[in-house]
N, C-alpha and C. Protein backbone atom coordinates (compact mmCIF):
# COMPACT_ATOMS: atom_id res chain seq x y z
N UNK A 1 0.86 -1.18 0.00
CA UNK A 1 0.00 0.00 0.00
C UNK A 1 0.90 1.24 0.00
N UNK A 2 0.56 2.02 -1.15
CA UNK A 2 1.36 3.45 -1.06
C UNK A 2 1.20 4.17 0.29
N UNK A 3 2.03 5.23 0.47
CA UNK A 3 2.04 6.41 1.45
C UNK A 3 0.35 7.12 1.34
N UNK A 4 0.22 7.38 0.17
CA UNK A 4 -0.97 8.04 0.09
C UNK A 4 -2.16 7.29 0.25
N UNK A 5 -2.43 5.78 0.12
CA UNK A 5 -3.54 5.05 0.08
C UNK A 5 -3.60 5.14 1.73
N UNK A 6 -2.29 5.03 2.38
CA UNK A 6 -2.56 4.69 4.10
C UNK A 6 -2.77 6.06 4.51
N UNK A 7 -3.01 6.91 4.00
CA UNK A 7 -2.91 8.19 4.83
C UNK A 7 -5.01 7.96 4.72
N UNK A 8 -4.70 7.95 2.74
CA UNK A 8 -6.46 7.82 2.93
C UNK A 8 -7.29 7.26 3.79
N UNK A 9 -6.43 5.80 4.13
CA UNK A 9 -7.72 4.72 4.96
C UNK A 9 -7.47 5.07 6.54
N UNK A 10 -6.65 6.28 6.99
CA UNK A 10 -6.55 6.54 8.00
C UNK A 10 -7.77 7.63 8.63
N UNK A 11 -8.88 7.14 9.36
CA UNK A 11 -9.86 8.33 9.58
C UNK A 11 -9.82 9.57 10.32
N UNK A 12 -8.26 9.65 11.47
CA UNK A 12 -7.45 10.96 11.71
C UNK A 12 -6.75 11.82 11.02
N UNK A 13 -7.06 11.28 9.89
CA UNK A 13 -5.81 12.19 8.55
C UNK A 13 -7.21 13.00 8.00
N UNK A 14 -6.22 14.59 7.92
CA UNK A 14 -7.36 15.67 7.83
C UNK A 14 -7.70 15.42 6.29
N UNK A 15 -9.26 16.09 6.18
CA UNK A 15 -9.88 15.32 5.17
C UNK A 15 -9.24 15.32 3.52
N UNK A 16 -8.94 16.89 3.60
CA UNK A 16 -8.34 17.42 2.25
C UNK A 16 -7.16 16.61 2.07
N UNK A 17 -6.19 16.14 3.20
CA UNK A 17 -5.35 14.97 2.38
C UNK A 17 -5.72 13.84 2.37
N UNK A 18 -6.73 13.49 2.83
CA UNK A 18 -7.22 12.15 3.00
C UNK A 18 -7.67 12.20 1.35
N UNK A 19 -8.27 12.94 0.99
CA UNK A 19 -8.92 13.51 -0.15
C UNK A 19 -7.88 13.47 -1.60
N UNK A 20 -6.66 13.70 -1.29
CA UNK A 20 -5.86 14.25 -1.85
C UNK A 20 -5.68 13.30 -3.25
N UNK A 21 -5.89 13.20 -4.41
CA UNK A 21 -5.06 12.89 -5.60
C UNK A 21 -6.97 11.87 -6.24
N UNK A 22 -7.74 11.54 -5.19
CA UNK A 22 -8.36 11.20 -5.33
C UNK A 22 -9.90 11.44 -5.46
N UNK A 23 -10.37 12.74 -5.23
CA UNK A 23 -12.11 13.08 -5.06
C UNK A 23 -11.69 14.07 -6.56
N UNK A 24 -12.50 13.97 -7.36
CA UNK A 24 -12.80 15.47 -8.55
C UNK A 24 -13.13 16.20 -8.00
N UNK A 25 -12.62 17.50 -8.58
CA UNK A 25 -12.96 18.90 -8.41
C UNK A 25 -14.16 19.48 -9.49
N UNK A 26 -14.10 18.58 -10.47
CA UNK A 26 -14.69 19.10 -12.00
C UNK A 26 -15.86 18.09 -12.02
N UNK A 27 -16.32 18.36 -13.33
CA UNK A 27 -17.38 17.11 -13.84
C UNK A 27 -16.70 16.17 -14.33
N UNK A 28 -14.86 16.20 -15.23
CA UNK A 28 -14.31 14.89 -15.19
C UNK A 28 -12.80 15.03 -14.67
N UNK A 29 -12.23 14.30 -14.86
CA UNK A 29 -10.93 13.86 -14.71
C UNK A 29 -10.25 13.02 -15.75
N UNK A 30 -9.03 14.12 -15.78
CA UNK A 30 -7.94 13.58 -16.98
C UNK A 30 -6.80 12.98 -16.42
N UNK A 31 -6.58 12.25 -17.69
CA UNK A 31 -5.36 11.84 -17.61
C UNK A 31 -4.23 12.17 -18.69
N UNK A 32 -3.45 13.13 -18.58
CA UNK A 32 -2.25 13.99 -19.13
C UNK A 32 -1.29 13.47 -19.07
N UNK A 33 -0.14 13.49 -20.05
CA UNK A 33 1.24 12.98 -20.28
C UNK A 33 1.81 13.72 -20.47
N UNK A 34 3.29 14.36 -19.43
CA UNK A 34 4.37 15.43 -19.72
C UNK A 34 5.41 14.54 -19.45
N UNK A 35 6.11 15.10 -20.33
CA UNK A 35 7.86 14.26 -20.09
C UNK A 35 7.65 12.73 -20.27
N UNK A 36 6.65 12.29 -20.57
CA UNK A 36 7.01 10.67 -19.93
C UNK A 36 6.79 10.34 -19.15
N UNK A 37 5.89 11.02 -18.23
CA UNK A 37 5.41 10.80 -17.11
C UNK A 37 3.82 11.52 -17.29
N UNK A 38 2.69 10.20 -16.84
CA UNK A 38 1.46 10.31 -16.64
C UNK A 38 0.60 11.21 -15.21
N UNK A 39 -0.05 11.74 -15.30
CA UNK A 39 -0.48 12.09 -14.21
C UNK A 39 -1.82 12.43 -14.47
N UNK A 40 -2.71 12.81 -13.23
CA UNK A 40 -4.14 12.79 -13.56
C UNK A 40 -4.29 14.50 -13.63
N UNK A 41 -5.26 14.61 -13.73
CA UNK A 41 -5.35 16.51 -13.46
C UNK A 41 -7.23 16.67 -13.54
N UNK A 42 -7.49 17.59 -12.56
CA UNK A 42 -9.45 17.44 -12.14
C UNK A 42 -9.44 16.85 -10.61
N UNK A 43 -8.00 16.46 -10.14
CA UNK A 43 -8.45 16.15 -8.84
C UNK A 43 -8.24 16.64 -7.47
N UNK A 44 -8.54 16.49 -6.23
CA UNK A 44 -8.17 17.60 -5.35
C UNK A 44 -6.78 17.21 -4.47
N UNK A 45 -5.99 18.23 -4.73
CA UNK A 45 -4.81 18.26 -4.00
C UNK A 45 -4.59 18.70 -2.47
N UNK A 46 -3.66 18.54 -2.17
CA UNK A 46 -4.16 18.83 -0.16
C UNK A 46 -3.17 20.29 -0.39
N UNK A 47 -1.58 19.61 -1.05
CA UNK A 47 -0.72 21.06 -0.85
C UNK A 47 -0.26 21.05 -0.06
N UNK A 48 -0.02 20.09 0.88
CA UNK A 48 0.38 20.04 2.14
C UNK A 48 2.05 19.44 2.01
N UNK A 49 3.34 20.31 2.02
CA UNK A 49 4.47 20.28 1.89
C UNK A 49 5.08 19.48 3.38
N UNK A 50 4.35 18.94 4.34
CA UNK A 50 4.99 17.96 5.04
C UNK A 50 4.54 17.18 5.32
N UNK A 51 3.01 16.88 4.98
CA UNK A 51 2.55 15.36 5.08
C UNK A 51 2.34 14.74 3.87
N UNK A 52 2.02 15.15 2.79
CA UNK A 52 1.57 14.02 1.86
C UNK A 52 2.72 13.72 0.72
N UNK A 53 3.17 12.82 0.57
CA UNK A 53 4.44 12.28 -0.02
C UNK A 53 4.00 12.85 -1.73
N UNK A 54 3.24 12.95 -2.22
CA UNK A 54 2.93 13.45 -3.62
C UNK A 54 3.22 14.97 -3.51
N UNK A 55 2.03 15.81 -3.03
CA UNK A 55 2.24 17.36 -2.75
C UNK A 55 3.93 17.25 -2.46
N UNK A 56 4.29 16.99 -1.36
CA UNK A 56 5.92 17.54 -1.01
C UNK A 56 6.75 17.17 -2.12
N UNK A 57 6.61 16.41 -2.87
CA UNK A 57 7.78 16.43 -3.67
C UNK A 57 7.79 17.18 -4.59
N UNK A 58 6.40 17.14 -5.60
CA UNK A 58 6.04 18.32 -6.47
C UNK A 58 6.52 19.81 -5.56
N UNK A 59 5.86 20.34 -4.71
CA UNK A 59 6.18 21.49 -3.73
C UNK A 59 7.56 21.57 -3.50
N UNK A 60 8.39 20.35 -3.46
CA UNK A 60 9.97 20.53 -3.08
C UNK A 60 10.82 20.74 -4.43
N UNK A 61 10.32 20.66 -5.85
CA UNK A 61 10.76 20.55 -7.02
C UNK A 61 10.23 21.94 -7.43
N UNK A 62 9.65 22.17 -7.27
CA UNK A 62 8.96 23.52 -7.71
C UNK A 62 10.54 24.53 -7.08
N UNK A 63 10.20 25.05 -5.79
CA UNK A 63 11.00 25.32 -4.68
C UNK A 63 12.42 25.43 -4.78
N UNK A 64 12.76 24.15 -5.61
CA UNK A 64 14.25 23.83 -5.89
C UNK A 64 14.45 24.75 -7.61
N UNK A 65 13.47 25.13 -8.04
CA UNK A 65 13.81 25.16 -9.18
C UNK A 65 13.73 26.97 -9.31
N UNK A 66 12.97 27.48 -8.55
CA UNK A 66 12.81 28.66 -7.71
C UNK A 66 14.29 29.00 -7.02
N UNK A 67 14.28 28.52 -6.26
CA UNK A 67 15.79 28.70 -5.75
C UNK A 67 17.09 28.84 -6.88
N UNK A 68 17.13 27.91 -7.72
CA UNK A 68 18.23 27.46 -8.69
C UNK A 68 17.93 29.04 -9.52
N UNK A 69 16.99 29.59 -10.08
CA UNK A 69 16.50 30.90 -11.15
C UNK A 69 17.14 32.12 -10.20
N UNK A 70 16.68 31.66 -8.44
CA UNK A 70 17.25 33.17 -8.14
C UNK A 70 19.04 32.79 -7.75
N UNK A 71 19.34 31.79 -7.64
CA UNK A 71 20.72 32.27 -7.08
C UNK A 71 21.56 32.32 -8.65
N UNK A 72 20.92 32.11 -9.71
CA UNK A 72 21.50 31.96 -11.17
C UNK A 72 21.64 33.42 -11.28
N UNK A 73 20.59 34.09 -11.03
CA UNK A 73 20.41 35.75 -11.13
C UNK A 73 21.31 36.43 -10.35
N UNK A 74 21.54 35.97 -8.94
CA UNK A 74 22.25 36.96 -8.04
C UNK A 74 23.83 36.13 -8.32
N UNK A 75 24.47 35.25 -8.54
CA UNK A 75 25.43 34.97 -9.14
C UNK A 75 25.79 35.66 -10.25
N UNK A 76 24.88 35.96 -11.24
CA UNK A 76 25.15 36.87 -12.79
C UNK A 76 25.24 37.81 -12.48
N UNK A 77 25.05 38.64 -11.04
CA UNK A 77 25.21 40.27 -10.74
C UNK A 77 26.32 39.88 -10.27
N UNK A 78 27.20 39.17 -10.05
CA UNK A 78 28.69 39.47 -9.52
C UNK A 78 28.61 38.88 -8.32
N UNK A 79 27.89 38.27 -7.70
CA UNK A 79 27.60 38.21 -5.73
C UNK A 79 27.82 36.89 -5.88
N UNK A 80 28.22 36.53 -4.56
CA UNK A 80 28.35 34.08 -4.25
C UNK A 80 26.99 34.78 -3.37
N UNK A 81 27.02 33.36 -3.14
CA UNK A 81 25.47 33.10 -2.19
C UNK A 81 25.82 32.16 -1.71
N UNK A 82 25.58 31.74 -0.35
CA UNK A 82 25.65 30.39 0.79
C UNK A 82 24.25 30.02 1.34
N UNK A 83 24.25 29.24 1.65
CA UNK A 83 22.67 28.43 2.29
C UNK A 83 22.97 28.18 3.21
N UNK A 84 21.88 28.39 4.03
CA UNK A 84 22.18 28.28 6.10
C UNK A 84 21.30 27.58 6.11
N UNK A 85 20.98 26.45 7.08
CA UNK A 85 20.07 25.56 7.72
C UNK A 85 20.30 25.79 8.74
N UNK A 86 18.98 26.38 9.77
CA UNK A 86 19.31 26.28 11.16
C UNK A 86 17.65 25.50 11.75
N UNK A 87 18.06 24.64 12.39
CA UNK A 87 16.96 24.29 13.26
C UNK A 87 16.96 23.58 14.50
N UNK A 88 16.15 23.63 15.69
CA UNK A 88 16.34 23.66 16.79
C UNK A 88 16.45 22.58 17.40
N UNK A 89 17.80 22.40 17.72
CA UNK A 89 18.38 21.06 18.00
C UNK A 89 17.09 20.20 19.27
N UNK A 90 17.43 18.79 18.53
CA UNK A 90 16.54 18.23 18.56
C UNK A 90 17.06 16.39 18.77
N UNK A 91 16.56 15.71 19.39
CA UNK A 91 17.20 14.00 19.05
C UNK A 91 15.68 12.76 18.56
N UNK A 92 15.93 12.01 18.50
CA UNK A 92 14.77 10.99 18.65
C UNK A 92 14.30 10.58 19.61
N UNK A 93 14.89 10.97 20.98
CA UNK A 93 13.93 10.65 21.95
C UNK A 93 13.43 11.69 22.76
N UNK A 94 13.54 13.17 21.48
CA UNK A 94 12.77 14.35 22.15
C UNK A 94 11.28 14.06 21.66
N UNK A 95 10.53 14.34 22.79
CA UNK A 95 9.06 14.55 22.76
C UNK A 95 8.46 15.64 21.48
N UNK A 96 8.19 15.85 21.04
CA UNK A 96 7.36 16.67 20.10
C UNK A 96 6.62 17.13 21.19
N UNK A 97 7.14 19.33 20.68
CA UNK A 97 6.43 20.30 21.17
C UNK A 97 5.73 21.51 20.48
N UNK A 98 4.66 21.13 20.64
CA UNK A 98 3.56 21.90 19.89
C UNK A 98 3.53 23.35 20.58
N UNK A 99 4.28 24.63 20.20
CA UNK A 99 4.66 25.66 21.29
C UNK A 99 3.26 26.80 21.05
N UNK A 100 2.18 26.51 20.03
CA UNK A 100 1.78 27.56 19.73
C UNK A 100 0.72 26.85 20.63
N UNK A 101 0.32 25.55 20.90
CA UNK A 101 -0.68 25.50 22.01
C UNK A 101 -0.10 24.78 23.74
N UNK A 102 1.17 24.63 24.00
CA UNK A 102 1.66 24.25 24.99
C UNK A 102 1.53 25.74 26.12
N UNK A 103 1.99 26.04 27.11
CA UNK A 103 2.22 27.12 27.93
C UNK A 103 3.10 27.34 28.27
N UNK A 104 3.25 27.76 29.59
CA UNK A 104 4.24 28.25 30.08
C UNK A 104 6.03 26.86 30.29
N UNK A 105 5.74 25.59 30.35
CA UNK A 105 6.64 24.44 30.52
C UNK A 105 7.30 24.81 29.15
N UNK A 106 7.47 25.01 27.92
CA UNK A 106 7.86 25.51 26.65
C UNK A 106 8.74 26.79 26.29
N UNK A 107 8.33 28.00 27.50
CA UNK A 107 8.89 28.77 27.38
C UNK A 107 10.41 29.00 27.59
N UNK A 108 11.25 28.14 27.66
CA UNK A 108 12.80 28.02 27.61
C UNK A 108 13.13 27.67 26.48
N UNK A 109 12.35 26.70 25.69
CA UNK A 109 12.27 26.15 24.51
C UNK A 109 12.44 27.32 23.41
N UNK A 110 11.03 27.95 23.83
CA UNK A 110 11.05 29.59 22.72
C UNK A 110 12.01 30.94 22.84
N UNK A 111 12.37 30.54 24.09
CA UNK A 111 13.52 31.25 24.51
C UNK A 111 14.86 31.30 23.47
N UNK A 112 15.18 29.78 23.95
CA UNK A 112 16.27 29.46 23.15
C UNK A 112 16.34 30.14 21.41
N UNK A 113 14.91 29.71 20.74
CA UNK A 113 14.82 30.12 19.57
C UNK A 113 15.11 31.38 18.97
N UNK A 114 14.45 31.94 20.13
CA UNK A 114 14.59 33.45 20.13
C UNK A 114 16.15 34.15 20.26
N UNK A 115 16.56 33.60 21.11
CA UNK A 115 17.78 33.84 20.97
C UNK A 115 18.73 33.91 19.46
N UNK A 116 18.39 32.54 19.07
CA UNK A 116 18.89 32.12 17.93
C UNK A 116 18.72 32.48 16.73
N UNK A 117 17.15 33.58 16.80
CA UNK A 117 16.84 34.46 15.67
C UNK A 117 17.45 35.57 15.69
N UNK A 118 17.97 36.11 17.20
CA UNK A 118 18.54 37.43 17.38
C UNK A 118 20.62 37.12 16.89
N UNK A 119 20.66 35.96 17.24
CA UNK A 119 22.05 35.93 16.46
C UNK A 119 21.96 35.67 14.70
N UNK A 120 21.13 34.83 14.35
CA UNK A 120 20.78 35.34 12.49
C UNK A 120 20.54 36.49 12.07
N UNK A 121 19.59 37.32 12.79
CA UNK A 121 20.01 38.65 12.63
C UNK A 121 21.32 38.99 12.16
N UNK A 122 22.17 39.11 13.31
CA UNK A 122 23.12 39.61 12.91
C UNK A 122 24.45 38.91 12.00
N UNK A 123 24.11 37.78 11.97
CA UNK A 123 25.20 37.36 10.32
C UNK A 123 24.47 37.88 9.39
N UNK A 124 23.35 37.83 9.19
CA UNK A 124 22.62 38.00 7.91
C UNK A 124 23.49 39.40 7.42
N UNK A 125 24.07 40.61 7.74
CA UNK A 125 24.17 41.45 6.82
C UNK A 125 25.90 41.23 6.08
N UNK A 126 26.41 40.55 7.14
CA UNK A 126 27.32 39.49 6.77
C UNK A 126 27.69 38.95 5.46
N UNK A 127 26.25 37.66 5.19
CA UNK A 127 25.87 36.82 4.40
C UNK A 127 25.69 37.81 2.70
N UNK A 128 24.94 38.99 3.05
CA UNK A 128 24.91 39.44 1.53
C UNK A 128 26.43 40.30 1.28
N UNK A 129 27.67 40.47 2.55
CA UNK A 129 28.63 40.74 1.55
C UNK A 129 29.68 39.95 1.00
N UNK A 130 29.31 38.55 1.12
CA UNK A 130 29.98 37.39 0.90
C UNK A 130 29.98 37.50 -0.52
């Protein structure tokens, strides 16, 4: 069973991805061929860039290809460009924290972050004279 069939037969998975690749939007549904590759089109997409294994990859290809046009551009003005990943250290046997509905037990958590936005701040003016 695909990623997407188990998300469908799952009745906690919100509806629009439950929905996703499979309910019409229209009176029909096609089936289109680009590149060599088939796909349907008339049906409803969720869009959802971290749960549904179809949307994220389309959404991550899009994204990538977005990215690749602007750093092609700011490279052709004379400038390098670097890519930062920062995210808030974390292991596999940290609990998942939901901070926008947790309280006050979290607030060291957002702390930390905060902190960590106030030091990107300041490389960032850094970063564009690289």
């Amino acid at each position: 069973m695909n990623l997407r069939a188990m998300a469908a037969a799952n009745p906690d998975t919100p509806g629009r991805q439950r929905n996703c690749g499979a309910v019409p939007v229209g009176s029909q549904v096609e089936i289109r061929i680009k590149d060599g590759s088939a796909y349907y089109c008339g049906v409803e997409t969720c869009g959802n860039v971290w749960l549904c294994p179809v949307c994220s990859a389309k959404i991550r290809h899009r994204r990538a290809d977005e990215l690749r046009a602007a750093l092609a551009f700011w490279e052709a003005g004379g400038h390098a460009a670097s890519l930062v990943t920062i995210t808030v250290p974390h292991d596999l046997d940290d609990r998942y924290l939901d901070w926008s509905k947790n309280g006050e037990h979290d607030q060291a958590g957002m702390n930390r972050c905060r902190e960590r936005a106030q030091a990107w701040r300041l490389l960032m003016p850094l970063s564009v004279l690289a």
